[in-house]
C-alpha atoms as a PDB file:
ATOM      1  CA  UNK A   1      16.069 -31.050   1.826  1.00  0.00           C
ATOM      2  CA  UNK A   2      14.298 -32.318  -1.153  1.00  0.00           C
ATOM      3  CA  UNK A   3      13.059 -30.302  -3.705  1.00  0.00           C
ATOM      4  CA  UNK A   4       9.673 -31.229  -5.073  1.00  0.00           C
ATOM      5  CA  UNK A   5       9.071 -30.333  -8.658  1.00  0.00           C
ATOM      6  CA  UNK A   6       5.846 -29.969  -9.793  1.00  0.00           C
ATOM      7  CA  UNK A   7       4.092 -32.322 -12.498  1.00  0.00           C
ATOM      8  CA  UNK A   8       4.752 -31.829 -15.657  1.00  0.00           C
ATOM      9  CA  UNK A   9       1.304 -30.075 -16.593  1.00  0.00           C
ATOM     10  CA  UNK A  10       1.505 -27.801 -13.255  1.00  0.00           C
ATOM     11  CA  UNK A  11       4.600 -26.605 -14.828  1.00  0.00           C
ATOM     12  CA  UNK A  12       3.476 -25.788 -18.228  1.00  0.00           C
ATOM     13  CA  UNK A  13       1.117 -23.819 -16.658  1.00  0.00           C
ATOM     14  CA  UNK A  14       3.540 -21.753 -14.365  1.00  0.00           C
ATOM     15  CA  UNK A  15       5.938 -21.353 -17.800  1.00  0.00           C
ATOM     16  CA  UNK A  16       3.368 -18.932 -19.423  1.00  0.00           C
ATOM     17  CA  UNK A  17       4.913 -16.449 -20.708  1.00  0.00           C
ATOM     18  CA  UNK A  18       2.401 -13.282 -18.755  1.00  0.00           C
ATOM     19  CA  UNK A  19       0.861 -15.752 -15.770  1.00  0.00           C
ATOM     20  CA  UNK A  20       2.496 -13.379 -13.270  1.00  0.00           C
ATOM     21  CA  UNK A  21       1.385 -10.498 -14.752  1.00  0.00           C
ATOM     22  CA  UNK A  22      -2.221 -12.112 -14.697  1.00  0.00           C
ATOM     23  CA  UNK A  23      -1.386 -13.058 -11.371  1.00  0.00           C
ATOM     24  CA  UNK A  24      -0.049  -9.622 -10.108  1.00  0.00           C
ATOM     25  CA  UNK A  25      -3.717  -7.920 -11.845  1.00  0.00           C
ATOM     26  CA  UNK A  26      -5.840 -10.543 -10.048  1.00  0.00           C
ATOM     27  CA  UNK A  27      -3.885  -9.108  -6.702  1.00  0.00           C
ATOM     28  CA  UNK A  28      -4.123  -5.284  -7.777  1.00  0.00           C
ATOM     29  CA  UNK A  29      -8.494  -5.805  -8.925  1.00  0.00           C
ATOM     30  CA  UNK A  30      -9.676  -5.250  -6.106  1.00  0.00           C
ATOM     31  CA  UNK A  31      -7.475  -1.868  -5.674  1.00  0.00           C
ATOM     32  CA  UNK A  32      -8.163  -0.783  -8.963  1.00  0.00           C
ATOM     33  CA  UNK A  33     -12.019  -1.327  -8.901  1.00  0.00           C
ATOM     34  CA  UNK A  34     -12.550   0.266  -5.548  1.00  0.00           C
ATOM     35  CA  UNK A  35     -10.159   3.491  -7.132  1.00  0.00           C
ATOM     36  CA  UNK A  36     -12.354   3.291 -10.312  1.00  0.00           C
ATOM     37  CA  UNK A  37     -15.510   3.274  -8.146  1.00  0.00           C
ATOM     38  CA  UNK A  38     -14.290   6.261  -6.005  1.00  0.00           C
ATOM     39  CA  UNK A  39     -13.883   8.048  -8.611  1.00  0.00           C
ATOM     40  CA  UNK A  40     -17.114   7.484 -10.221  1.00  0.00           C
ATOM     41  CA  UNK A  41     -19.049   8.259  -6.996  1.00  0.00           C
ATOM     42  CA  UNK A  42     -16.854  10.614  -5.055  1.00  0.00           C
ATOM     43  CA  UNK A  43     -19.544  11.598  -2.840  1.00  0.00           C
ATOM     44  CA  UNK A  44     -20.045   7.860  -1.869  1.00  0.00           C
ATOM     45  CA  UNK A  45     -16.219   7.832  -1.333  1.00  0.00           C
ATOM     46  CA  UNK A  46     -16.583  10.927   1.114  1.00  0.00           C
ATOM     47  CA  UNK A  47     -19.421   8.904   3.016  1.00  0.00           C
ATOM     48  CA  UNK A  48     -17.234   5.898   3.240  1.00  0.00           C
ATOM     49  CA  UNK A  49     -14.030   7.625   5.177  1.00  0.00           C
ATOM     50  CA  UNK A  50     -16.076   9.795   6.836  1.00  0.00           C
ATOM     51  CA  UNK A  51     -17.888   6.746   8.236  1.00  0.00           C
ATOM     52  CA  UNK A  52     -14.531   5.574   9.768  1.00  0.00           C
ATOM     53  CA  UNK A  53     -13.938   9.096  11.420  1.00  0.00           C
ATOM     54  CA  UNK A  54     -11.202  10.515   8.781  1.00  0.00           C
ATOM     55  CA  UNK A  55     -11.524  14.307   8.705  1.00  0.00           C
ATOM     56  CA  UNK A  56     -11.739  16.034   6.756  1.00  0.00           C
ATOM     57  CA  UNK A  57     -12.880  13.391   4.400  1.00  0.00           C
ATOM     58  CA  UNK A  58     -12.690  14.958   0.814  1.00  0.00           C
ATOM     59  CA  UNK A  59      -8.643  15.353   0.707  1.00  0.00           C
ATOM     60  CA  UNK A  60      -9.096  11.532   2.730  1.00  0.00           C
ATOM     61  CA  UNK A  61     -11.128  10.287  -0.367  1.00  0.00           C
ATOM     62  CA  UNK A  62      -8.256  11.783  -2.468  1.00  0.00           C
ATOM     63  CA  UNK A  63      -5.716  10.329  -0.594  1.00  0.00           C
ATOM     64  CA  UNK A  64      -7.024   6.807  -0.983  1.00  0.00           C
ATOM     65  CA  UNK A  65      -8.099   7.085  -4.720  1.00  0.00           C
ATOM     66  CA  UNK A  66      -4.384   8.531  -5.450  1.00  0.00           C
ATOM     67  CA  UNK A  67      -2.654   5.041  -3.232  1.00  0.00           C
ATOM     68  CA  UNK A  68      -4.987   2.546  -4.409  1.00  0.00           C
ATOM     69  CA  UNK A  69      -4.083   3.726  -8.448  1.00  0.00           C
ATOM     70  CA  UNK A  70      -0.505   4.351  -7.751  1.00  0.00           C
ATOM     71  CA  UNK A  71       0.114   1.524  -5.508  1.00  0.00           C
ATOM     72  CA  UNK A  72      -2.038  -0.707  -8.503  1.00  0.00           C
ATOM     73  CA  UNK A  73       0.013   0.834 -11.253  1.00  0.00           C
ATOM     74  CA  UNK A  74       3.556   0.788  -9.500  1.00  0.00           C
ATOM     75  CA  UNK A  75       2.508  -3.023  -8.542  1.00  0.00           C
ATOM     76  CA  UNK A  76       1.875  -4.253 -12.392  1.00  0.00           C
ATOM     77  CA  UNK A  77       5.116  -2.833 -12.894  1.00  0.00           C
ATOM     78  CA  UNK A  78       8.153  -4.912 -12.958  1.00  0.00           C
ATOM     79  CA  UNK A  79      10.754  -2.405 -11.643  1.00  0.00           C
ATOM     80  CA  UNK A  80       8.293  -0.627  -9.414  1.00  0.00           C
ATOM     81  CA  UNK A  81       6.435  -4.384  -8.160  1.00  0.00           C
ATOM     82  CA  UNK A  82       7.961  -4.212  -4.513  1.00  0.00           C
ATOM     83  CA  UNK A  83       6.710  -0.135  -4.159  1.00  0.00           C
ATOM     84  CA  UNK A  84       3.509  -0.672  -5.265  1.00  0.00           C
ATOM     85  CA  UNK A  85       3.114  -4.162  -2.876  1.00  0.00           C
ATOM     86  CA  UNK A  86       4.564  -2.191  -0.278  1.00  0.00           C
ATOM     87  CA  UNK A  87       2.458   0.588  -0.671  1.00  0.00           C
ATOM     88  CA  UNK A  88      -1.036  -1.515  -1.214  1.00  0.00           C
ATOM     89  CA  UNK A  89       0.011  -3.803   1.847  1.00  0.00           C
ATOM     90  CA  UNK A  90       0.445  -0.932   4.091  1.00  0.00           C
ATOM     91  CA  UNK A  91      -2.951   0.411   3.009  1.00  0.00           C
ATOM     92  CA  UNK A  92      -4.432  -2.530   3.654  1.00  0.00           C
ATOM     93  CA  UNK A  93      -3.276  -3.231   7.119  1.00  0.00           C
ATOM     94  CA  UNK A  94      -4.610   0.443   7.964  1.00  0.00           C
ATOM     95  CA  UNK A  95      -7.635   0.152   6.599  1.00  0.00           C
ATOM     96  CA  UNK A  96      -8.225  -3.643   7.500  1.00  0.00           C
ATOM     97  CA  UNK A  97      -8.095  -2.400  11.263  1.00  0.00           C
ATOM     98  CA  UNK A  98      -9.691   0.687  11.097  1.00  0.00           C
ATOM     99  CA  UNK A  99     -12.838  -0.756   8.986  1.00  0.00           C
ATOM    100  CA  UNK A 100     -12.869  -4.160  10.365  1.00  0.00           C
ATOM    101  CA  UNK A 101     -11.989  -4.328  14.180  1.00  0.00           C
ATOM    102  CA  UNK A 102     -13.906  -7.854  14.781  1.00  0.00           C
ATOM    103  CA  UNK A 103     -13.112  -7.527  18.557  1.00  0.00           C
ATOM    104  CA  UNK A 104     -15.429  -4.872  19.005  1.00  0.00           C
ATOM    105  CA  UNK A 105     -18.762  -6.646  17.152  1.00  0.00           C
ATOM    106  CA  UNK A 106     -20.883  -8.419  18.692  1.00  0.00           C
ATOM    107  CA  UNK A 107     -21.102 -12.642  18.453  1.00  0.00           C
ATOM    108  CA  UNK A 108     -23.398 -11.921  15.647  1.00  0.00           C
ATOM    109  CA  UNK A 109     -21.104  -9.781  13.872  1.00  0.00           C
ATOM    110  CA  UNK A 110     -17.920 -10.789  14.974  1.00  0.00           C
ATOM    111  CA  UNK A 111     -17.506 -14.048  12.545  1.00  0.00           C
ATOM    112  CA  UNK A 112     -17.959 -12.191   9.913  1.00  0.00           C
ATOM    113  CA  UNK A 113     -16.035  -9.126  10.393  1.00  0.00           C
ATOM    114  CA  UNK A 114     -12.992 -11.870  11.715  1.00  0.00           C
ATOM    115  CA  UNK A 115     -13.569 -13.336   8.048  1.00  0.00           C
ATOM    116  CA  UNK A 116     -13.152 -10.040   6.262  1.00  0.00           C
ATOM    117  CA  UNK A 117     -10.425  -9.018   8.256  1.00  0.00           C
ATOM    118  CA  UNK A 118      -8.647 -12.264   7.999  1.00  0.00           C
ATOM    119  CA  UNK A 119      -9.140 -12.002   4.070  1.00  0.00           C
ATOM    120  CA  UNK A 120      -7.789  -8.833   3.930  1.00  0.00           C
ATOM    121  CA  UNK A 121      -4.276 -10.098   5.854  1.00  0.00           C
ATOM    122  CA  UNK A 122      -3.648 -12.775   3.264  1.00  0.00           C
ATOM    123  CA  UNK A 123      -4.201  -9.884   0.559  1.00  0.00           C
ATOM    124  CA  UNK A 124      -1.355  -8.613   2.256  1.00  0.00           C
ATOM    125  CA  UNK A 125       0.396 -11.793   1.882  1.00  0.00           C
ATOM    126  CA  UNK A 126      -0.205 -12.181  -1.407  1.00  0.00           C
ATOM    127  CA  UNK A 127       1.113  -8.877  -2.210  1.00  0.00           C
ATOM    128  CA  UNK A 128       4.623 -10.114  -0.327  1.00  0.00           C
ATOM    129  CA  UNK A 129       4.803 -13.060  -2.280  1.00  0.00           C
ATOM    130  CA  UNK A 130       4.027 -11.757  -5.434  1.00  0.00           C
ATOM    131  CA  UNK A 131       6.641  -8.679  -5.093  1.00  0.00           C
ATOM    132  CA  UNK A 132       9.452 -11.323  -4.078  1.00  0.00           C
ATOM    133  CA  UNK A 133       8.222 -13.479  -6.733  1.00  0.00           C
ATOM    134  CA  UNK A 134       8.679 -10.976  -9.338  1.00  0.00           C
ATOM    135  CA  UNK A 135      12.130  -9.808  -7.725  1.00  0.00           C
ATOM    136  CA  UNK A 136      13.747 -13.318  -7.555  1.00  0.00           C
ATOM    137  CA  UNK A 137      12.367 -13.735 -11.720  1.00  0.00           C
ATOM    138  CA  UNK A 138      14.919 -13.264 -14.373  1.00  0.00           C
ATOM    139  CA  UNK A 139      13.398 -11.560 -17.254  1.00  0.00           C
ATOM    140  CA  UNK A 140      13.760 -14.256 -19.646  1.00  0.00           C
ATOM    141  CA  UNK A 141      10.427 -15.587 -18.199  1.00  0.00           C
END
């Protein structure tokens, strides 16, 4: 098996000394806003889980607030990367099929909700891959 490295400027750039922790808050933004939003607009956060039939939907709206900033937090950490990717990927799955069941929409629909839902599995992915990435890192870099 050959081992392709990459060219020489590719490299630099994967050397920087925080990438993956610019990486790793890239991955956790969208957690972090939608926790951040929540919490600005908790009544909007009640609507939005109450929408997808949780009950009773103020501890719900909790619930989520409390995983998407813990997850986010635990995630950005280096110790704590594999909880927090574990514990946003999880969320996501749930939440991927319960908000966007593309199956169930209409042709007109159906595209788009497939696109969303599609997204939302290779957030998941990227959440793996960045929790083994950090785990197989030494902490020289």
């Amino acid at each position: 098996m050959t081992n392709l490295a990459a060219p020489r400027p590719i490299a630099d750039i994967l050397a920087l000394p925080r990438l993956h922790m610019a990486a790793r808050l890239a991955l956790a933004s969208p957690f972090l806003i939608s926790a951040v939003m929540k919490l600005v607009d908790f009544g909007e956060a009640m609507n939005e889980v109450a929408a997808l039939g949780l009950r009773p939907a103020a501890p719900t709206a909790v619930a989520v607030i409390l995983i998407q900033l813990g997850g986010s937090i635990l995630f950005l950490t280096r110790r704590y990367c594999w909880l927090g990717a574990g514990t946003l990927a999880v969320f996501t799955a749930f939440a991927t099929l319960l908000a966007h069941p593309f199956w169930t929409f209409d042709a007109a629909d159906r595209a788009r909700q497939a696109a969303t839902f599609f997204e939302h599995v290779a957030l998941v992915g990227g959440l793996a891959l960045a929790a083994l990435f950090v785990n197989g890192r030494s902490e020289e870099s």
